[in-house]
C-alpha atoms as a PDB file:
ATOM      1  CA  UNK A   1     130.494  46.679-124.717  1.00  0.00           C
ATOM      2  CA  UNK A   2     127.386  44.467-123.554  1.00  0.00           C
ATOM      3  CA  UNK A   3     128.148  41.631-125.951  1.00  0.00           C
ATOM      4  CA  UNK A   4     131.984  41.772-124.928  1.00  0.00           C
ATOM      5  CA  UNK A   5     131.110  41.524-121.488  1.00  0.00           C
ATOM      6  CA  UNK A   6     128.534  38.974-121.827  1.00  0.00           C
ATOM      7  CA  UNK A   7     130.954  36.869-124.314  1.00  0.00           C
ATOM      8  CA  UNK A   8     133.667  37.318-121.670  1.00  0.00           C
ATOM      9  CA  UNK A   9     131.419  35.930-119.133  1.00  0.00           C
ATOM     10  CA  UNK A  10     130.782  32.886-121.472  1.00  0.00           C
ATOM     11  CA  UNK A  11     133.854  32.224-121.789  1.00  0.00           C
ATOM     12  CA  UNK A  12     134.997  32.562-118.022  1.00  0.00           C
ATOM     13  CA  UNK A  13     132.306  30.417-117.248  1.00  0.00           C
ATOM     14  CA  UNK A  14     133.160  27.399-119.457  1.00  0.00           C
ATOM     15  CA  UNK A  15     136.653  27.796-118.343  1.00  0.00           C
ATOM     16  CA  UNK A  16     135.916  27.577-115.116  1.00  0.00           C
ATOM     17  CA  UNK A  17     133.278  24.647-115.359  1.00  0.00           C
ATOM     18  CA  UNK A  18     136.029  22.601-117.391  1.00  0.00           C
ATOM     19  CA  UNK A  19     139.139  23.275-114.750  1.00  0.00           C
ATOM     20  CA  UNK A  20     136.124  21.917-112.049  1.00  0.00           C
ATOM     21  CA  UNK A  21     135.883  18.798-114.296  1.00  0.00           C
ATOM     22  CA  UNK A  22     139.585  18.060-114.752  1.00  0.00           C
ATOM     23  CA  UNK A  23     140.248  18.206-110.818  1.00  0.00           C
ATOM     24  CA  UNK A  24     137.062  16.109-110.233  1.00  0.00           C
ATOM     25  CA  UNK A  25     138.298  13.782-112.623  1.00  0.00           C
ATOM     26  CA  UNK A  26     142.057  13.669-111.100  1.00  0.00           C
ATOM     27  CA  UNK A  27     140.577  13.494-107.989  1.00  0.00           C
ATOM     28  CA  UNK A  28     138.004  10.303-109.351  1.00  0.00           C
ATOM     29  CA  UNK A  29     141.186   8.572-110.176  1.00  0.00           C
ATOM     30  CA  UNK A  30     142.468   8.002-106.598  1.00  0.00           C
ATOM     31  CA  UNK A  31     139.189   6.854-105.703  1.00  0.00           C
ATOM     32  CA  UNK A  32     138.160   4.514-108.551  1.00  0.00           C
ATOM     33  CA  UNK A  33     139.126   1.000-107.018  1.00  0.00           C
ATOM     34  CA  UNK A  34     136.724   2.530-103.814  1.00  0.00           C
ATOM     35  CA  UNK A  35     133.722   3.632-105.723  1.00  0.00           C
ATOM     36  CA  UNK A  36     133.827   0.269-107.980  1.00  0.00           C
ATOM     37  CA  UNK A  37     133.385  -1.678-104.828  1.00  0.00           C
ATOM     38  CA  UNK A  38     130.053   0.467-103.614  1.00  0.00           C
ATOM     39  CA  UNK A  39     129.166   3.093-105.638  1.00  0.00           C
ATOM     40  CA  UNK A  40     129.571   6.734-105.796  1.00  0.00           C
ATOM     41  CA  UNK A  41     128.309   8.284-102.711  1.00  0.00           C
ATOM     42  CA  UNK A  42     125.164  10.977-102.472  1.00  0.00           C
ATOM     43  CA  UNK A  43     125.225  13.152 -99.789  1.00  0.00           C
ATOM     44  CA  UNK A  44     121.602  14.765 -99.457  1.00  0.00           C
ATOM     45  CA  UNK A  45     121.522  18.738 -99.231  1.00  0.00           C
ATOM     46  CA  UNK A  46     117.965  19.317 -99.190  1.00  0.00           C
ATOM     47  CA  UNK A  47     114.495  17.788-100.428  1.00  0.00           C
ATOM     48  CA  UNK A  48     114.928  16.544-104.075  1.00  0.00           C
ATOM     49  CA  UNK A  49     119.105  17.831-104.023  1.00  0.00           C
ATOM     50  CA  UNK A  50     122.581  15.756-103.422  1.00  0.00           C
ATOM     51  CA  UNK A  51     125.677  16.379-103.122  1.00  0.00           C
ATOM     52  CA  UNK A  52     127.693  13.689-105.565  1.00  0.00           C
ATOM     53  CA  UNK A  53     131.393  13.765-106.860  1.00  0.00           C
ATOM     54  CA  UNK A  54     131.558  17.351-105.830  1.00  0.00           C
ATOM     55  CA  UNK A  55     128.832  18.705-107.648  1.00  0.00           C
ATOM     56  CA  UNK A  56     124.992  19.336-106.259  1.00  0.00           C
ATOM     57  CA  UNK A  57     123.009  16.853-108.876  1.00  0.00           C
ATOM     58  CA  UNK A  58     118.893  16.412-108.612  1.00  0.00           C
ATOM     59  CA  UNK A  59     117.915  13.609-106.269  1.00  0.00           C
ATOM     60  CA  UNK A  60     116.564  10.042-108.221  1.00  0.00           C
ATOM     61  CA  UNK A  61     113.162  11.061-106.489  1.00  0.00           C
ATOM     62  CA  UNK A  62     113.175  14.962-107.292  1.00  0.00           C
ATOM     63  CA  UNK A  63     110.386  16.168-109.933  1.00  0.00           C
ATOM     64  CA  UNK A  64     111.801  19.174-112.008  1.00  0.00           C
ATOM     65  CA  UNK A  65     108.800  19.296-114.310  1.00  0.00           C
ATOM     66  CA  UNK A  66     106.314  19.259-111.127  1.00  0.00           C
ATOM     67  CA  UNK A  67     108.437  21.119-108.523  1.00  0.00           C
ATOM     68  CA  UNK A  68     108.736  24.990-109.433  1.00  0.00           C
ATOM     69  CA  UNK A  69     110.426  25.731-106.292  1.00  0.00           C
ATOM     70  CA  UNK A  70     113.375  22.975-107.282  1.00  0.00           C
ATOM     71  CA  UNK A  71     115.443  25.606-109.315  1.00  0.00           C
ATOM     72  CA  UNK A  72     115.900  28.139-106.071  1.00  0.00           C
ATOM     73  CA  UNK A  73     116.394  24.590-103.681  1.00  0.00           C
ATOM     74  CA  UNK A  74     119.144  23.792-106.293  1.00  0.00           C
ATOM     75  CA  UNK A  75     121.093  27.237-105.908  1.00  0.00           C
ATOM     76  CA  UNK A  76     120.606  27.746-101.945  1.00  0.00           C
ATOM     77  CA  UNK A  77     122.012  24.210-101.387  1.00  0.00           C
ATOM     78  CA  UNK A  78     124.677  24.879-103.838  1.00  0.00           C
ATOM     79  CA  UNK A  79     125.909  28.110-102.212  1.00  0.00           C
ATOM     80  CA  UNK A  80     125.193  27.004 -98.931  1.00  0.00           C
ATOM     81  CA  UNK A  81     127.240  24.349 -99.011  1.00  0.00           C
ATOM     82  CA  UNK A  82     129.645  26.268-101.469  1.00  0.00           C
ATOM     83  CA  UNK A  83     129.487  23.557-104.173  1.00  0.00           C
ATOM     84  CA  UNK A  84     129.584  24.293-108.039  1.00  0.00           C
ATOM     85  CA  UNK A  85     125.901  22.955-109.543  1.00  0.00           C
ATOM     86  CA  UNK A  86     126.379  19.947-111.861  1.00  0.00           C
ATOM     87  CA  UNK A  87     125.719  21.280-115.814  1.00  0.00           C
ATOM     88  CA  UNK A  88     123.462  18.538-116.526  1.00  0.00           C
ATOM     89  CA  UNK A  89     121.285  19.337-113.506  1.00  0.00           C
ATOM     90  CA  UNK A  90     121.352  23.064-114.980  1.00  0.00           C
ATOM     91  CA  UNK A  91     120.484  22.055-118.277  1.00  0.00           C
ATOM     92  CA  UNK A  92     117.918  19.452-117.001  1.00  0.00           C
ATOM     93  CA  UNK A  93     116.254  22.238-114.690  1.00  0.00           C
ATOM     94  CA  UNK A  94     116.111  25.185-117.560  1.00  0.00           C
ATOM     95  CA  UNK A  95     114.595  22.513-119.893  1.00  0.00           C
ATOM     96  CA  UNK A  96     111.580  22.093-117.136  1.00  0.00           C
ATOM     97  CA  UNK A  97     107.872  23.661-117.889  1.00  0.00           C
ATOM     98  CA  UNK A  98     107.545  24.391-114.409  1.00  0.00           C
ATOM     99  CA  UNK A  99     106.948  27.966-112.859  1.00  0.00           C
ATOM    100  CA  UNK A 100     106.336  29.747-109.868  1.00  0.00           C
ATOM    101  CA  UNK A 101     103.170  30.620-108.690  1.00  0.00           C
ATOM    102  CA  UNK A 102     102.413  34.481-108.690  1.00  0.00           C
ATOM    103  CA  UNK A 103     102.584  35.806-105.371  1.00  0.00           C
ATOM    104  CA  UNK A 104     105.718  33.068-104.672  1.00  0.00           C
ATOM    105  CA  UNK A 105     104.616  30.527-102.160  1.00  0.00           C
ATOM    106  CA  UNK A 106     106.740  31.682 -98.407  1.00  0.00           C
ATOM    107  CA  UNK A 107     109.192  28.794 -99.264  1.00  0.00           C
ATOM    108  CA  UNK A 108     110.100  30.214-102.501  1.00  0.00           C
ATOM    109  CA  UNK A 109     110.909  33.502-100.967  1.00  0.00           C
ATOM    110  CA  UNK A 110     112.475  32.296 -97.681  1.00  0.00           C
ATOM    111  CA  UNK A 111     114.944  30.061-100.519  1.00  0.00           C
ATOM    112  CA  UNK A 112     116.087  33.037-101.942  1.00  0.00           C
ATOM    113  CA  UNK A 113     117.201  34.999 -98.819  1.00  0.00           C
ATOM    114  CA  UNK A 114     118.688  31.930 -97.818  1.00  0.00           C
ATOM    115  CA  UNK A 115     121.109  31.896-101.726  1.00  0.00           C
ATOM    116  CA  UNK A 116     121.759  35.764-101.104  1.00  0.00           C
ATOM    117  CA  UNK A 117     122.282  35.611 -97.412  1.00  0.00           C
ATOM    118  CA  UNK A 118     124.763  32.917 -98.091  1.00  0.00           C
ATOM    119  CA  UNK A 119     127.380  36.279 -99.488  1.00  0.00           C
ATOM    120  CA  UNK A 120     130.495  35.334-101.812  1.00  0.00           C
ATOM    121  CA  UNK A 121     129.196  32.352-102.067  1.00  0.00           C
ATOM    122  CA  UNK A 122     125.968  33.317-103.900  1.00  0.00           C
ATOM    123  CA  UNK A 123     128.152  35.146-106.781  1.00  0.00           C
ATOM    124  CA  UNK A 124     128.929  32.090-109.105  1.00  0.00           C
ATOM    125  CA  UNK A 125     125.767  30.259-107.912  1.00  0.00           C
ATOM    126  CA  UNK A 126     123.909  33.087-108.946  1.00  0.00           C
ATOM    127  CA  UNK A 127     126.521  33.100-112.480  1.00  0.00           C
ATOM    128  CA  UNK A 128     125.753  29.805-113.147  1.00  0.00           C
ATOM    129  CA  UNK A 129     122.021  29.511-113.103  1.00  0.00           C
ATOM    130  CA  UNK A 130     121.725  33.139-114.974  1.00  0.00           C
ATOM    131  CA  UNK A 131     123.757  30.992-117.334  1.00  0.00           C
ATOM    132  CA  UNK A 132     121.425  29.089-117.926  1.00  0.00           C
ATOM    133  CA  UNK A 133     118.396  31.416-117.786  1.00  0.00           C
ATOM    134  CA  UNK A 134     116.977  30.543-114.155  1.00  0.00           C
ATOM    135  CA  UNK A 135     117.214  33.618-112.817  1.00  0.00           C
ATOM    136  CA  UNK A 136     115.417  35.471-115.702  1.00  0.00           C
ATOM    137  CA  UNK A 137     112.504  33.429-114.536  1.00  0.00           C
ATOM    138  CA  UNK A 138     112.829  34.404-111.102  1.00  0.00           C
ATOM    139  CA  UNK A 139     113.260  38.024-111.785  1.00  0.00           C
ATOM    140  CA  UNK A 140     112.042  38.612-115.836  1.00  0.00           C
ATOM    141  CA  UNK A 141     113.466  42.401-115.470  1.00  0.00           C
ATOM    142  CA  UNK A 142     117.289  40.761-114.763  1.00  0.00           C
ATOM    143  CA  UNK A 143     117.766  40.556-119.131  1.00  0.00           C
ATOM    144  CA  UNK A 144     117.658  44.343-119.097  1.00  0.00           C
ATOM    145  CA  UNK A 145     120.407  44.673-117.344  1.00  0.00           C
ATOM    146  CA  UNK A 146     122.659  41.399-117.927  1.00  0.00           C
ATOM    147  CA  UNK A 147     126.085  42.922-118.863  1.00  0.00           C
ATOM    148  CA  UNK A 148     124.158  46.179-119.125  1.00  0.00           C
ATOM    149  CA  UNK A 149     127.905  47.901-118.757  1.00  0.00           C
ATOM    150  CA  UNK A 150     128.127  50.986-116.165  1.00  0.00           C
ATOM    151  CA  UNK A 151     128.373  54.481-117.117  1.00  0.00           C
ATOM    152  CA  UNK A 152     130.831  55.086-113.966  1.00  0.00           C
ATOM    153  CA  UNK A 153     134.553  53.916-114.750  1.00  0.00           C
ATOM    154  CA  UNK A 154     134.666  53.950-110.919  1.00  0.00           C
ATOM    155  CA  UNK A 155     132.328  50.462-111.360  1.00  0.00           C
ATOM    156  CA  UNK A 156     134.005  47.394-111.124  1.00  0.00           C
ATOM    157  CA  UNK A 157     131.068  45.147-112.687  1.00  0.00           C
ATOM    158  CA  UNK A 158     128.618  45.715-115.114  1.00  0.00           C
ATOM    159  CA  UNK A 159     125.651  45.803-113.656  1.00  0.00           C
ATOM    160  CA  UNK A 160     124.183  42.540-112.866  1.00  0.00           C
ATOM    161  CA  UNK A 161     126.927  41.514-111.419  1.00  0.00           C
ATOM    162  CA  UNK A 162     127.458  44.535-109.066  1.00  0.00           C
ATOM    163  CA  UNK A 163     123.741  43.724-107.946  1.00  0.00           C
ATOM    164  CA  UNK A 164     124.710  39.858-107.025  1.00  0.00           C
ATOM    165  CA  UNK A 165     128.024  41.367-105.225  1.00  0.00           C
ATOM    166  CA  UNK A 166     125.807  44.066-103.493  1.00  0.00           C
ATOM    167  CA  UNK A 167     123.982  41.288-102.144  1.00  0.00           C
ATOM    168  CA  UNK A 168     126.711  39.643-101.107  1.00  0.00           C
ATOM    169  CA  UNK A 169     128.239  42.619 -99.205  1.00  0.00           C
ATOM    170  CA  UNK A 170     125.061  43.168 -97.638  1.00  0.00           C
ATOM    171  CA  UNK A 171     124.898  39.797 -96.081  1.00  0.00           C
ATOM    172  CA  UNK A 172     127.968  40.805 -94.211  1.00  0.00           C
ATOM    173  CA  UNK A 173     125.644  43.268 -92.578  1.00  0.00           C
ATOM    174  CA  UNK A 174     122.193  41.085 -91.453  1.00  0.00           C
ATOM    175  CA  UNK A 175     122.799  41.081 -88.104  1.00  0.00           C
ATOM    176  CA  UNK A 176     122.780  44.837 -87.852  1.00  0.00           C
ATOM    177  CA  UNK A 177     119.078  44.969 -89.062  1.00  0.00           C
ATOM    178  CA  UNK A 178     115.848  43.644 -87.896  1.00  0.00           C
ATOM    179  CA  UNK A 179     115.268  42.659 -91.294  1.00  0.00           C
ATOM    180  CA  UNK A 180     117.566  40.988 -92.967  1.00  0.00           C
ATOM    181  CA  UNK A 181     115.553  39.210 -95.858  1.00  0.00           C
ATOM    182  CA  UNK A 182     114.184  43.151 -96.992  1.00  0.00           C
ATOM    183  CA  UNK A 183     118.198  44.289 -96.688  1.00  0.00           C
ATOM    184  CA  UNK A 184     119.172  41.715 -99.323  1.00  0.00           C
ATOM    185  CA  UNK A 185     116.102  41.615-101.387  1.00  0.00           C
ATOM    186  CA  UNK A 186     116.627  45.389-101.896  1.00  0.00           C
ATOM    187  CA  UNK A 187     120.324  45.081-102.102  1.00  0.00           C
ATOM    188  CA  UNK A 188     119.976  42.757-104.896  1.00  0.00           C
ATOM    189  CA  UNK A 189     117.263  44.920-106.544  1.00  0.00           C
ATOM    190  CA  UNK A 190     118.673  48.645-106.148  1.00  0.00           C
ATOM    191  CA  UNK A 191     119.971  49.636-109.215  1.00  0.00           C
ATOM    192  CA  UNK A 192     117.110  47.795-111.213  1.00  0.00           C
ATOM    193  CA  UNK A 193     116.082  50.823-113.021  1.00  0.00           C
ATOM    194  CA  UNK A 194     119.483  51.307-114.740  1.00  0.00           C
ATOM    195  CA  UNK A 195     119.537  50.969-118.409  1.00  0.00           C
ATOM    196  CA  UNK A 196     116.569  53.246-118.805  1.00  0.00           C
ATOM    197  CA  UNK A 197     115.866  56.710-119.805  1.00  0.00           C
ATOM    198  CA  UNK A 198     116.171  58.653-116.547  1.00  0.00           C
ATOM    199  CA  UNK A 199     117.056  58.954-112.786  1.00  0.00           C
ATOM    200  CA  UNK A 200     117.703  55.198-111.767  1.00  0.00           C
ATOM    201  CA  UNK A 201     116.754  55.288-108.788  1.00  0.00           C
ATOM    202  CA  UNK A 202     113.406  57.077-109.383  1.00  0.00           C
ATOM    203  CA  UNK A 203     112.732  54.080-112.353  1.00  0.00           C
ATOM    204  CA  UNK A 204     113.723  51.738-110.505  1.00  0.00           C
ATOM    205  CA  UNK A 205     111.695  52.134-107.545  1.00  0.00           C
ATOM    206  CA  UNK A 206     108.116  50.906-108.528  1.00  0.00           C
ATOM    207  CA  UNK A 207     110.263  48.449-110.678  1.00  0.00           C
ATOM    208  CA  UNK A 208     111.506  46.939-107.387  1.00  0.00           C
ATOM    209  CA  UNK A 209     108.093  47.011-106.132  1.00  0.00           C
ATOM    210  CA  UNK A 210     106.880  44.678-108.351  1.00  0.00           C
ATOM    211  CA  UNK A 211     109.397  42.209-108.098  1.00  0.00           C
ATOM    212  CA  UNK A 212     109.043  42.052-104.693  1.00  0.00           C
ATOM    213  CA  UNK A 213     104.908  42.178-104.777  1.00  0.00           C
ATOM    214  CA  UNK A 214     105.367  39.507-106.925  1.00  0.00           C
ATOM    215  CA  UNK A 215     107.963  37.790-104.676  1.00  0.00           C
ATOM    216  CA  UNK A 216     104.562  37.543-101.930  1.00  0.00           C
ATOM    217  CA  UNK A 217     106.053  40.248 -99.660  1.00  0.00           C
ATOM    218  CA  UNK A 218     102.988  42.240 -97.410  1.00  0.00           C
ATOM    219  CA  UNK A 219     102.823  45.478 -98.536  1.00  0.00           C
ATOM    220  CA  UNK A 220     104.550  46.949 -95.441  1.00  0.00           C
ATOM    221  CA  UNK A 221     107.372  45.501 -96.704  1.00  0.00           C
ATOM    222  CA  UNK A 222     107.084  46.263-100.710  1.00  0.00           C
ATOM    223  CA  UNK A 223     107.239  50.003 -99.500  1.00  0.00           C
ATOM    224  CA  UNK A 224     110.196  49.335 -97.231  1.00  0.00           C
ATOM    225  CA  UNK A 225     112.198  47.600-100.620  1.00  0.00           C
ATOM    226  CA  UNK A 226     110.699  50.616-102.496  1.00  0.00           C
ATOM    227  CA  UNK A 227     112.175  53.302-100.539  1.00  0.00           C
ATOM    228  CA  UNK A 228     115.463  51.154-100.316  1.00  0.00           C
ATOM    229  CA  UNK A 229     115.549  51.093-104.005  1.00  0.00           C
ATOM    230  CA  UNK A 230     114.543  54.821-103.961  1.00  0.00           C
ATOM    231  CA  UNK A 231     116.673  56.215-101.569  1.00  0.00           C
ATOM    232  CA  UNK A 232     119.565  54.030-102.082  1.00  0.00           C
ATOM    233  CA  UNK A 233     122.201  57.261-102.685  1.00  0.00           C
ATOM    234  CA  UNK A 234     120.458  59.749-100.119  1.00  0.00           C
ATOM    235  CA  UNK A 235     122.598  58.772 -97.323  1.00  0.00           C
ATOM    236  CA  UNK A 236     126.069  59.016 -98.717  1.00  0.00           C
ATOM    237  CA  UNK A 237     124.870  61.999-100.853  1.00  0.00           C
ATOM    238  CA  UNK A 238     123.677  64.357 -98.333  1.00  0.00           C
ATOM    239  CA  UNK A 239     126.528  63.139 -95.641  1.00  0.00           C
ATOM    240  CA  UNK A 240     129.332  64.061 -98.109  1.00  0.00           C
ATOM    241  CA  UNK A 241     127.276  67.335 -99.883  1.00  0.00           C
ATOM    242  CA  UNK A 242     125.763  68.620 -97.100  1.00  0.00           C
ATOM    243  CA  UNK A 243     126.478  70.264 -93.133  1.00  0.00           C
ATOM    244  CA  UNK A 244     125.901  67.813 -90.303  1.00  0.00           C
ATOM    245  CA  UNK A 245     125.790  70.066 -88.009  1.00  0.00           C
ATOM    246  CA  UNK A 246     122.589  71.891 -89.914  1.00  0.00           C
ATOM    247  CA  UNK A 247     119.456  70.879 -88.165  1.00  0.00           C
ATOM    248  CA  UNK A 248     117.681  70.750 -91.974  1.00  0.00           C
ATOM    249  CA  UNK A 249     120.299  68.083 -93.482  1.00  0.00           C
ATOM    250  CA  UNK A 250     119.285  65.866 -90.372  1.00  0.00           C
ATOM    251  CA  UNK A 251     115.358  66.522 -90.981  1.00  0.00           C
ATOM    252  CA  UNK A 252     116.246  65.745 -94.486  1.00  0.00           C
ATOM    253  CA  UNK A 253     118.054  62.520 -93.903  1.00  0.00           C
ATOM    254  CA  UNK A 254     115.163  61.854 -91.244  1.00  0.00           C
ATOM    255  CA  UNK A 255     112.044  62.431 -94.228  1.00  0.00           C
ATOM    256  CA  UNK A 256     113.967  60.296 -96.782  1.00  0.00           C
ATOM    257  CA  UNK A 257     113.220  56.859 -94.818  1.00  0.00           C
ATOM    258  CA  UNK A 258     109.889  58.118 -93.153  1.00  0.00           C
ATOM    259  CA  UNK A 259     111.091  58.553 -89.889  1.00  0.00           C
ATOM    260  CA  UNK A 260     111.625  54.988 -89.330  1.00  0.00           C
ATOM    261  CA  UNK A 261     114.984  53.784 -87.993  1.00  0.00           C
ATOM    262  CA  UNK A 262     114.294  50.508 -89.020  1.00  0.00           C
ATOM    263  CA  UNK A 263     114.407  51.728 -92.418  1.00  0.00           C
ATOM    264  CA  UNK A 264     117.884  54.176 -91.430  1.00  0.00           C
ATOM    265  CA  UNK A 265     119.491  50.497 -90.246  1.00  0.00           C
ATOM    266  CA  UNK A 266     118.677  48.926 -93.540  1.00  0.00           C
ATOM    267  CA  UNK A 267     119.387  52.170 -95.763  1.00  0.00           C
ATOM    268  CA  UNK A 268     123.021  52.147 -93.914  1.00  0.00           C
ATOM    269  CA  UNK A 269     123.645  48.972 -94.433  1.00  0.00           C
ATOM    270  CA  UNK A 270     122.810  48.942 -97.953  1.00  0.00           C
ATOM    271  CA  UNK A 271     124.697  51.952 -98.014  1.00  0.00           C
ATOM    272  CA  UNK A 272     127.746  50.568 -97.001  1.00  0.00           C
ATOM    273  CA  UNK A 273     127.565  47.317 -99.348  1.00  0.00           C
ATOM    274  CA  UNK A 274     127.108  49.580-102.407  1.00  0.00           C
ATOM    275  CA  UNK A 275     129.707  51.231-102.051  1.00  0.00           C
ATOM    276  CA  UNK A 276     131.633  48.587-101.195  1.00  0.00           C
ATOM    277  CA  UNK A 277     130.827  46.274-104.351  1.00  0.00           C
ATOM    278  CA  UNK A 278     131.449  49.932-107.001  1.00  0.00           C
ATOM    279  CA  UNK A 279     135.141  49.728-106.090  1.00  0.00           C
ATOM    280  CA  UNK A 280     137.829  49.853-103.680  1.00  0.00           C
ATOM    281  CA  UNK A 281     137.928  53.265-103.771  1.00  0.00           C
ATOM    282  CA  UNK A 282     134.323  54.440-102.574  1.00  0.00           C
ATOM    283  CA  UNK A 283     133.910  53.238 -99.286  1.00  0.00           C
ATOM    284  CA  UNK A 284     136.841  55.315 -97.241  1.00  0.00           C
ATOM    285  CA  UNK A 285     137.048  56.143 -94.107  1.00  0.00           C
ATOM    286  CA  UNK A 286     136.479  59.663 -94.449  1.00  0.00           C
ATOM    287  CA  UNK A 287     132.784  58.662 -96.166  1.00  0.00           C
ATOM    288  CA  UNK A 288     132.342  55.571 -93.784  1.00  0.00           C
ATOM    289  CA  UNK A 289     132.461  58.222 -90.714  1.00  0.00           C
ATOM    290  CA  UNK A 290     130.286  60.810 -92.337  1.00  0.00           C
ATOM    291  CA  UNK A 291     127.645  58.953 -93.090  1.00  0.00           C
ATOM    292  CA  UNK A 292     127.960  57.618 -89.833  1.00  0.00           C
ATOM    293  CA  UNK A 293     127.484  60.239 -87.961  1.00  0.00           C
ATOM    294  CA  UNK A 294     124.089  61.320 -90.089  1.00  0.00           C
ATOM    295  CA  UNK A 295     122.618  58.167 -89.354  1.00  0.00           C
ATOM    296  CA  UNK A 296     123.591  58.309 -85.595  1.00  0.00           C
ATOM    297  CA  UNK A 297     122.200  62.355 -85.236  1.00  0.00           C
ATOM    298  CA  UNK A 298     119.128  60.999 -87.321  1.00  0.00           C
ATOM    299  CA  UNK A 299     118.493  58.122 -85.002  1.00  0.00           C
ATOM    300  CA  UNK A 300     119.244  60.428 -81.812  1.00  0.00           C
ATOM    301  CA  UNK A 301     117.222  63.703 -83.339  1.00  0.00           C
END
């Protein structure tokens, strides 16, 4: 099932990236007599990246075998500005030596929130660069579960992709949180631990951890993703299993994020995009307003 899934992916990929090239190509047609006369034109999207012909290319000056942070610049300016990224830049950029330094410079990080918190757009950004392996060197743990199909028929993705479209939910929801870069970090990380031997969410925890130690967060914050990653089900689990009106389901809604309602807004909103990216069918009304009211009689306890 992986290798059907990934070769479907392949194929949806190159389909897609071809049908891009035919309408650039129609659309190059109408403009020939214009661009022979001065030259195609390059629209500049950020340092070392251009838009040209539809397609964000590297910039004559940028430095792909100097500039680790190029690769994430690449995809942020690409989503951001909802363009497909040219294949050669792709290929050039995989075939570069250069990595990022281990805790990530704050630019490095800050260029990822800015890819996820750009939402649907991130989704074939994100496809294309996995593609061509840049996100394995972002995050090395992402080959475990590329095409890593779910268990769940309720799923509508396998599982890297339901991360990327968890994400992408979740940046629907920044502006309910006072921390929005820790909402989609741990969206895009919260069912890391599947594929192994166990409780996902327990194995995926101090998986998530890591990633985002190594991603240069304090280590306020690497316990915050933790317990997102952790606690990721708690919420609609005890809201739909358990009595609202018992004082103990509220204490144990209350334990599972510490206490902290920062922690309640980001678990809720992850919550929500979740369920939201498994399927149509998870994220009714009936569970919307249940877990709902747990998070308001935790946050009013």
């Amino acid at each position: 099932m992986r290798r059907v899934a990934d070769d479907a992916r392949s194929i949806a990929y190159a389909a897609d990236t071809c049908w891009l090239a035919v309408e650039r190509w129609t659309a190059g047609q109408r403009r020939t007599s214009v661009l022979r006369r001065r030259g195609p034109d390059r629209r500049p999207l950020a340092d070392g990246v251009v838009e040209q012909d539809g397609e964000v290319v590297l910039a004559r000056e940028a430095s792909p075998d100097t500039d680790s942070l190029l690769p994430l610049r690449v995809a942020a300016a690409a989503a951001t500005a909802r363009l497909p990224i040219s294949s050669h830049t792709l290929a050039r950029l995989a075939r570069s030596p250069a990595t990022l330094a281990v805790p990530w410079p704050s630019a490095a990080r800050q260029t990822l929130v800015t890819l996820l918190g750009t939402g649907d757009a991130a989704v074939p950004v994100w496809e294309a660069c996995d593609r061509y392996g840049l996100v394995e060197r972002w995050l090395p743990e992402w080959s475990r579960v590329r095409s890593l199909p779910q268990r769940n028929p309720i799923h509508r993705f396998t599982v890297d992709r339901h991360l990327v479209e968890t994400a992408a939910e979740a940046a629907r929801h920044t502006r309910r949180v006072s921390r929005p870069d820790l909402l989609l970090v741990g969206s895009l990380l919260h069912d890391i631990g599947k594929g192994l031997d166990g409780d996902h969410s327990v194995l995926g925890a101090p998986i998530a951890a890591d990633c985002a130690h190594r991603m240069g967060f304090v280590d306020e914050d690497v316990e915050v993703v933790r317990t997102l990653v952790l606690r990721h089900l708690t919420l609609a689990q005890i809201a739909t299993r358990r009595d609202l009106d018992d004082p103990v389901t509220i204490q144990t809604a209350a334990s599972a994020v510490r206490g902290d309602r920062s922690v309640l807004d980001l678990l809720h909103a992850l919550t929500e995009a979740d369920s939201v990216a498994t399927g149509a069918a998870v994220w009714t009304d009936w569970r919307a307003g249940l877990v709902a009211t747990l998070v308001e009689r935790v946050r009013t306890r």
